[in-house]
C-alpha atoms as a PDB file:
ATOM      1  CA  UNK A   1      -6.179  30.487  -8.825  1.00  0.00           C
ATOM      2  CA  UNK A   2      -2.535  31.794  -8.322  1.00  0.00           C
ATOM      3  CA  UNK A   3      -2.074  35.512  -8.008  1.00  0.00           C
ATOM      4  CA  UNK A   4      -0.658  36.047 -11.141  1.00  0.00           C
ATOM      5  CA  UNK A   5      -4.058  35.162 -12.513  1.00  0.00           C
ATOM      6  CA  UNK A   6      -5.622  37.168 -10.727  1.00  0.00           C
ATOM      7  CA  UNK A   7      -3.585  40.332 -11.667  1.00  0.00           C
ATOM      8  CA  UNK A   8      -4.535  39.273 -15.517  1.00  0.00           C
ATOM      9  CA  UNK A   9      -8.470  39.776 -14.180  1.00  0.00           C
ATOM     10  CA  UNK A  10     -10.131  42.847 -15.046  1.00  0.00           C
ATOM     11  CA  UNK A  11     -11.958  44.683 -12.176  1.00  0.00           C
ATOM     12  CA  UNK A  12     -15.338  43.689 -13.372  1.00  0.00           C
ATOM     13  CA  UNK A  13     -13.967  39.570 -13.501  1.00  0.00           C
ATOM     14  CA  UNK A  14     -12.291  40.404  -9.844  1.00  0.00           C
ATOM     15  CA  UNK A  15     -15.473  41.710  -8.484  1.00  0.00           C
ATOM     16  CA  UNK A  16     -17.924  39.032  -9.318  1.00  0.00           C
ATOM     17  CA  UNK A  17     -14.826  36.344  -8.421  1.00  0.00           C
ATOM     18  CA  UNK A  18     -15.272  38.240  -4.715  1.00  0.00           C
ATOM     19  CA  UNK A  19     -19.142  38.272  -4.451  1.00  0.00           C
ATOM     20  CA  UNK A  20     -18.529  34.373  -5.473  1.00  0.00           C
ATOM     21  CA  UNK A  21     -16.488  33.991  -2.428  1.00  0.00           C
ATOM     22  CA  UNK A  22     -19.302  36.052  -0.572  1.00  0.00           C
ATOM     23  CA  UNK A  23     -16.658  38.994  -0.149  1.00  0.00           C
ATOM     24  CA  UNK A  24     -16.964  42.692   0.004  1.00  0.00           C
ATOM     25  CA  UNK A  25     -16.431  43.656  -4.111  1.00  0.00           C
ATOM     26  CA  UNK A  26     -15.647  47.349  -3.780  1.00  0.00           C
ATOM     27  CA  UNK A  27     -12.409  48.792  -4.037  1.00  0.00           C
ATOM     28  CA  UNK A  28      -9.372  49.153  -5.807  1.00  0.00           C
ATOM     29  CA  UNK A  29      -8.138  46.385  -8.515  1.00  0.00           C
ATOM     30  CA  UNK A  30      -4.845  46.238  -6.126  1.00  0.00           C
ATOM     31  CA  UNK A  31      -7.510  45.979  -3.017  1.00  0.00           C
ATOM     32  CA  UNK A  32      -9.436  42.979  -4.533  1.00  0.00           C
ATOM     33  CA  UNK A  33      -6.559  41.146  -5.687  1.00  0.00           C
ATOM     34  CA  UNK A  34      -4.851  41.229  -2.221  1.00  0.00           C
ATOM     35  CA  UNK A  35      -7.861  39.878  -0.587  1.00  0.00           C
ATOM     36  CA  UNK A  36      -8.198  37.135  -3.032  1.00  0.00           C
ATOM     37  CA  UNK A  37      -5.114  36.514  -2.858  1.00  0.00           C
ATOM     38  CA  UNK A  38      -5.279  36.375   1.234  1.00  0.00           C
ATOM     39  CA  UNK A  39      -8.536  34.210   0.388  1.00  0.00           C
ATOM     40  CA  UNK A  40      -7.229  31.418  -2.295  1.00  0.00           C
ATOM     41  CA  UNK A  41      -4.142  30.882   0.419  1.00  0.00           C
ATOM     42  CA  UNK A  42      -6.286  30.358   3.280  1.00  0.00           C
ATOM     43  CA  UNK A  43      -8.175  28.338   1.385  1.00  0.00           C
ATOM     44  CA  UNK A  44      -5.413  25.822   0.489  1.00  0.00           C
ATOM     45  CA  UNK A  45      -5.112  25.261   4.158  1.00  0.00           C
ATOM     46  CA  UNK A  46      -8.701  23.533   4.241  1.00  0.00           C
ATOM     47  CA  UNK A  47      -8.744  19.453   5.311  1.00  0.00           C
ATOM     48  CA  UNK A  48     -11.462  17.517   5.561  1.00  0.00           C
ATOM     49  CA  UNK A  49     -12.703  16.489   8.942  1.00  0.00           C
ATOM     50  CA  UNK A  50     -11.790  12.524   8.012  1.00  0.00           C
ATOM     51  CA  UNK A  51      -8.282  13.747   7.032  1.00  0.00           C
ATOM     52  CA  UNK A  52      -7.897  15.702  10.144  1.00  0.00           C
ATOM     53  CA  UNK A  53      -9.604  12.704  12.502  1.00  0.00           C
ATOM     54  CA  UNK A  54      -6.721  10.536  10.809  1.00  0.00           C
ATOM     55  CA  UNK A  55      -3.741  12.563  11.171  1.00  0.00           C
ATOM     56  CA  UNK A  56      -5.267  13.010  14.827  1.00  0.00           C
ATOM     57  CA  UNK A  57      -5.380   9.319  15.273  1.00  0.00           C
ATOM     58  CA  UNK A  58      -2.015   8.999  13.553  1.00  0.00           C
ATOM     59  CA  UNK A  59      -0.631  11.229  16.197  1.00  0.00           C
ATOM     60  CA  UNK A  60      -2.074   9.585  19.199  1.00  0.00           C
ATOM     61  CA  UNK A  61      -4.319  12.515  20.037  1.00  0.00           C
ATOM     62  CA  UNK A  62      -7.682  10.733  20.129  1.00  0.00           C
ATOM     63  CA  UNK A  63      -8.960   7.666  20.196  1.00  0.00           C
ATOM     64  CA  UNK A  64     -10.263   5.577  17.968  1.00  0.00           C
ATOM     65  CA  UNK A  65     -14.050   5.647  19.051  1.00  0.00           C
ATOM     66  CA  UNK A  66     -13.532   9.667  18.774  1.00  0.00           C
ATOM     67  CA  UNK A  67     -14.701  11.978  16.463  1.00  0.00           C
ATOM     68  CA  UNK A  68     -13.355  15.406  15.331  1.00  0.00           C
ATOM     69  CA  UNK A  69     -16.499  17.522  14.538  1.00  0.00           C
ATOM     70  CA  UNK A  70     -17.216  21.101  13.070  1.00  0.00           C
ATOM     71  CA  UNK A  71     -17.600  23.905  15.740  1.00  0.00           C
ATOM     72  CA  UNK A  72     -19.393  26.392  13.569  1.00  0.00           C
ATOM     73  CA  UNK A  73     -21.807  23.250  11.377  1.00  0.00           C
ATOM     74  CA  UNK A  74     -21.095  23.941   7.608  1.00  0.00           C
ATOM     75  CA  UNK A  75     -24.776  24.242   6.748  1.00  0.00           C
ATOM     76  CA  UNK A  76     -24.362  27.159   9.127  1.00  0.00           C
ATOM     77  CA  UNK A  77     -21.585  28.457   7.036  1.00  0.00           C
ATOM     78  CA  UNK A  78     -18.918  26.722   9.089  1.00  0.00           C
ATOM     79  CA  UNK A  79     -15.760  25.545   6.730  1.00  0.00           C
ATOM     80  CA  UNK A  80     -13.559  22.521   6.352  1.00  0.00           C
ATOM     81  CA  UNK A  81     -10.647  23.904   8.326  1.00  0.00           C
ATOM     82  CA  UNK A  82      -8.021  22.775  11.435  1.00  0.00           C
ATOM     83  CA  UNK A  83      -9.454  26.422  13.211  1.00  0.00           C
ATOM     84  CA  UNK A  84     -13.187  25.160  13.193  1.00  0.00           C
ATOM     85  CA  UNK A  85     -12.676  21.528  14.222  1.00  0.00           C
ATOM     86  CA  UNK A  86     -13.177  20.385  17.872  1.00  0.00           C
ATOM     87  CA  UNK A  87     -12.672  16.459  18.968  1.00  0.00           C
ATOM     88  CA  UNK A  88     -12.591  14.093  21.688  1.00  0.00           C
ATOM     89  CA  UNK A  89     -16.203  13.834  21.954  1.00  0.00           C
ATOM     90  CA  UNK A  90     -17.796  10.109  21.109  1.00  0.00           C
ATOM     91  CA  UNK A  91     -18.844   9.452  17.653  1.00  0.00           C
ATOM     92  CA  UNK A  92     -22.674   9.955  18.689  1.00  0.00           C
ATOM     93  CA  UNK A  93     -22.185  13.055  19.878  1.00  0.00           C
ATOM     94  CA  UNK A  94     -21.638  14.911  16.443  1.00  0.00           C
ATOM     95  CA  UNK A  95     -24.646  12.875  14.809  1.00  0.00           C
ATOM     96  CA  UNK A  96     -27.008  14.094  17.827  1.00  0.00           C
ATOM     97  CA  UNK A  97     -26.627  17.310  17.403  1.00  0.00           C
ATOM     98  CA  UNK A  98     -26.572  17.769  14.011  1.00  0.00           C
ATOM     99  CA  UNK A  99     -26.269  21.875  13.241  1.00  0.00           C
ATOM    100  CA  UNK A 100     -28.552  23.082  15.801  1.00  0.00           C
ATOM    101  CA  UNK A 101     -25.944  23.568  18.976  1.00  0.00           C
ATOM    102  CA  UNK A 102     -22.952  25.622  17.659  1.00  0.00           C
ATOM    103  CA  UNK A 103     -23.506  27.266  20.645  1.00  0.00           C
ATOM    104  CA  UNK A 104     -22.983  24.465  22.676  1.00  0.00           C
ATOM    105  CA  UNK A 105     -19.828  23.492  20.352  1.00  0.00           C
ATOM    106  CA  UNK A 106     -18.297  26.621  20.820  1.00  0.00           C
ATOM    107  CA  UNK A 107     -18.702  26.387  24.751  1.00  0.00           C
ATOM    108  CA  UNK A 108     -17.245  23.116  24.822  1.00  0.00           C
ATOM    109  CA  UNK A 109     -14.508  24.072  22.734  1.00  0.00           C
ATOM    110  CA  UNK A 110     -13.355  27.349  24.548  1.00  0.00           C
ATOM    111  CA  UNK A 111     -13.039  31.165  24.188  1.00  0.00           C
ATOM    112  CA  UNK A 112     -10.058  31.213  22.091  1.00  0.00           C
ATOM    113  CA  UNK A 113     -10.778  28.148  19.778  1.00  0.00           C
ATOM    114  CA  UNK A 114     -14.536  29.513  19.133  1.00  0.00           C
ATOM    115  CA  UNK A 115     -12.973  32.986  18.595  1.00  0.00           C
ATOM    116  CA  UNK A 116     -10.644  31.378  15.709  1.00  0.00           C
ATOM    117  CA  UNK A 117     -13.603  29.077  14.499  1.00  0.00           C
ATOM    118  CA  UNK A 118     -16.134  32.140  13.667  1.00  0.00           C
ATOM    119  CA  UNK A 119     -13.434  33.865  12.000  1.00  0.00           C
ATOM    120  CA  UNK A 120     -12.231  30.886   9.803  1.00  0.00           C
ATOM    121  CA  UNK A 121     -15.666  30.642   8.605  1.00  0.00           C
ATOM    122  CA  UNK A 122     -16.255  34.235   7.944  1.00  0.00           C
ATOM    123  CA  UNK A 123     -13.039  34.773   5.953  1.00  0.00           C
ATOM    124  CA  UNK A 124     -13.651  31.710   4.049  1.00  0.00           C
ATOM    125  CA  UNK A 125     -17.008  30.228   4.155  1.00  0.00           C
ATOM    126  CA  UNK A 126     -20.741  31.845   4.578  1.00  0.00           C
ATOM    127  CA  UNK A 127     -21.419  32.160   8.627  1.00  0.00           C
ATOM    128  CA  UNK A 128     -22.955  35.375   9.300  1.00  0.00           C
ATOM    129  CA  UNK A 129     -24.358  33.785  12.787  1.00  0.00           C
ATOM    130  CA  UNK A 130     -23.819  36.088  15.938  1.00  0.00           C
ATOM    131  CA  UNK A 131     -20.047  36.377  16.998  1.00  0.00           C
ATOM    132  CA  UNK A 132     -17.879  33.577  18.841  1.00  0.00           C
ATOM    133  CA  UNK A 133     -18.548  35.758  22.466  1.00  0.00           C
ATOM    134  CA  UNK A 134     -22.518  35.694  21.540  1.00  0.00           C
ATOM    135  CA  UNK A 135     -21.937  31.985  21.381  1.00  0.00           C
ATOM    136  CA  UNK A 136     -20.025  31.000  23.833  1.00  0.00           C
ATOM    137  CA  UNK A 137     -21.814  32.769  26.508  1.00  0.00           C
ATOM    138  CA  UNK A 138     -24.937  31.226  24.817  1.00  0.00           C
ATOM    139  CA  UNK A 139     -23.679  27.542  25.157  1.00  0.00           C
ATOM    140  CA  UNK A 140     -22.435  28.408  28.901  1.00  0.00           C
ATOM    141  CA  UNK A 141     -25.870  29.331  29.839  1.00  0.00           C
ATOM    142  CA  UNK A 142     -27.523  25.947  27.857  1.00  0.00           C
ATOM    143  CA  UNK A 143     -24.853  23.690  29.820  1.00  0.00           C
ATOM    144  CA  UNK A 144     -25.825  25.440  33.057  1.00  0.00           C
ATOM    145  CA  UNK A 145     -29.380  25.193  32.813  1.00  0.00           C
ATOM    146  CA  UNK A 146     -28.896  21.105  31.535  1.00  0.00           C
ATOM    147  CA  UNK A 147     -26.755  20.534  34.947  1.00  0.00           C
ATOM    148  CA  UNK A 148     -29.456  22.442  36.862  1.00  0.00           C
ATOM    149  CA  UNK A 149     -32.238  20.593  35.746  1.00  0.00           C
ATOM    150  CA  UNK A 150     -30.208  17.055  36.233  1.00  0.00           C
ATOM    151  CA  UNK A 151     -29.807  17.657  40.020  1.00  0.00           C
END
């Protein structure tokens, strides 16, 4: 959907294309069509996480029993983007924990990459989960306690 579709919308066709997306629909026709717009680009940007693990392994950057996993889990809302991938842990490690730890994932992956993995997934998929600082300081505390009880 190029912008120049979008302009040929009417506000109506723009507002349920936005609620599609999950977006705020109110506004101006010039409003909605800039955020679509911001929306469909962002969106072209997506890779899946086998693409990524391959240009990763291409690149020399992990290793070939290493997987590349989703920070925020997509049937959290989490997206197929670069901004809400993590690797370098073993291939076992994403299958154990399934969707239940983004916590965790976001502690293991740091402040600043958890901070652009909430937002990727709030612009462009469905998360509405508590915010990357919520989550972070929620997966320090679980690693804590899990080193504290294995003393």
């Amino acid at each position: 959907m190029k912008s120049s579709i979008l302009t040929r919308l009417t506000k109506s066709e723009l507002q349920t294309v936005a609620r599609h997306f999950g977006m705020a629909a109110s506004g101006a026709k010039a409003t909605l069509i800039q955020r679509l717009s911001t929306k469909v680009k962002a969106k072209r940007k997506t890779v899946t996480r086998a693409q990524y693990r391959r240009r990763l392994l291409k690149l020399g950057l992990i290793e070939s029993d290493q997987d590349v996993f989703h920070i925020i889990a997509v049937s959290n809302g989490g997206v197929d983007h670069p901004d809400n991938y993590h690797y370098a842990q073993n291939s076992s490690h994403n299958r154990s924990i399934g969707c239940r730890y983004d916590h965790v994932n976001c502690y293991l992956a740091g402040r600043t990459k958890a901070r652009k993995a909430v937002a990727i997934c709030k612009r462009l998929g469905t998360y509405r989960g508590p915010s990357a600082a919520k989550l972070y300081k929620a997966g320090e505390k679980f690693w804590k306690a899990l080193h504290q009880h294995n003393k």
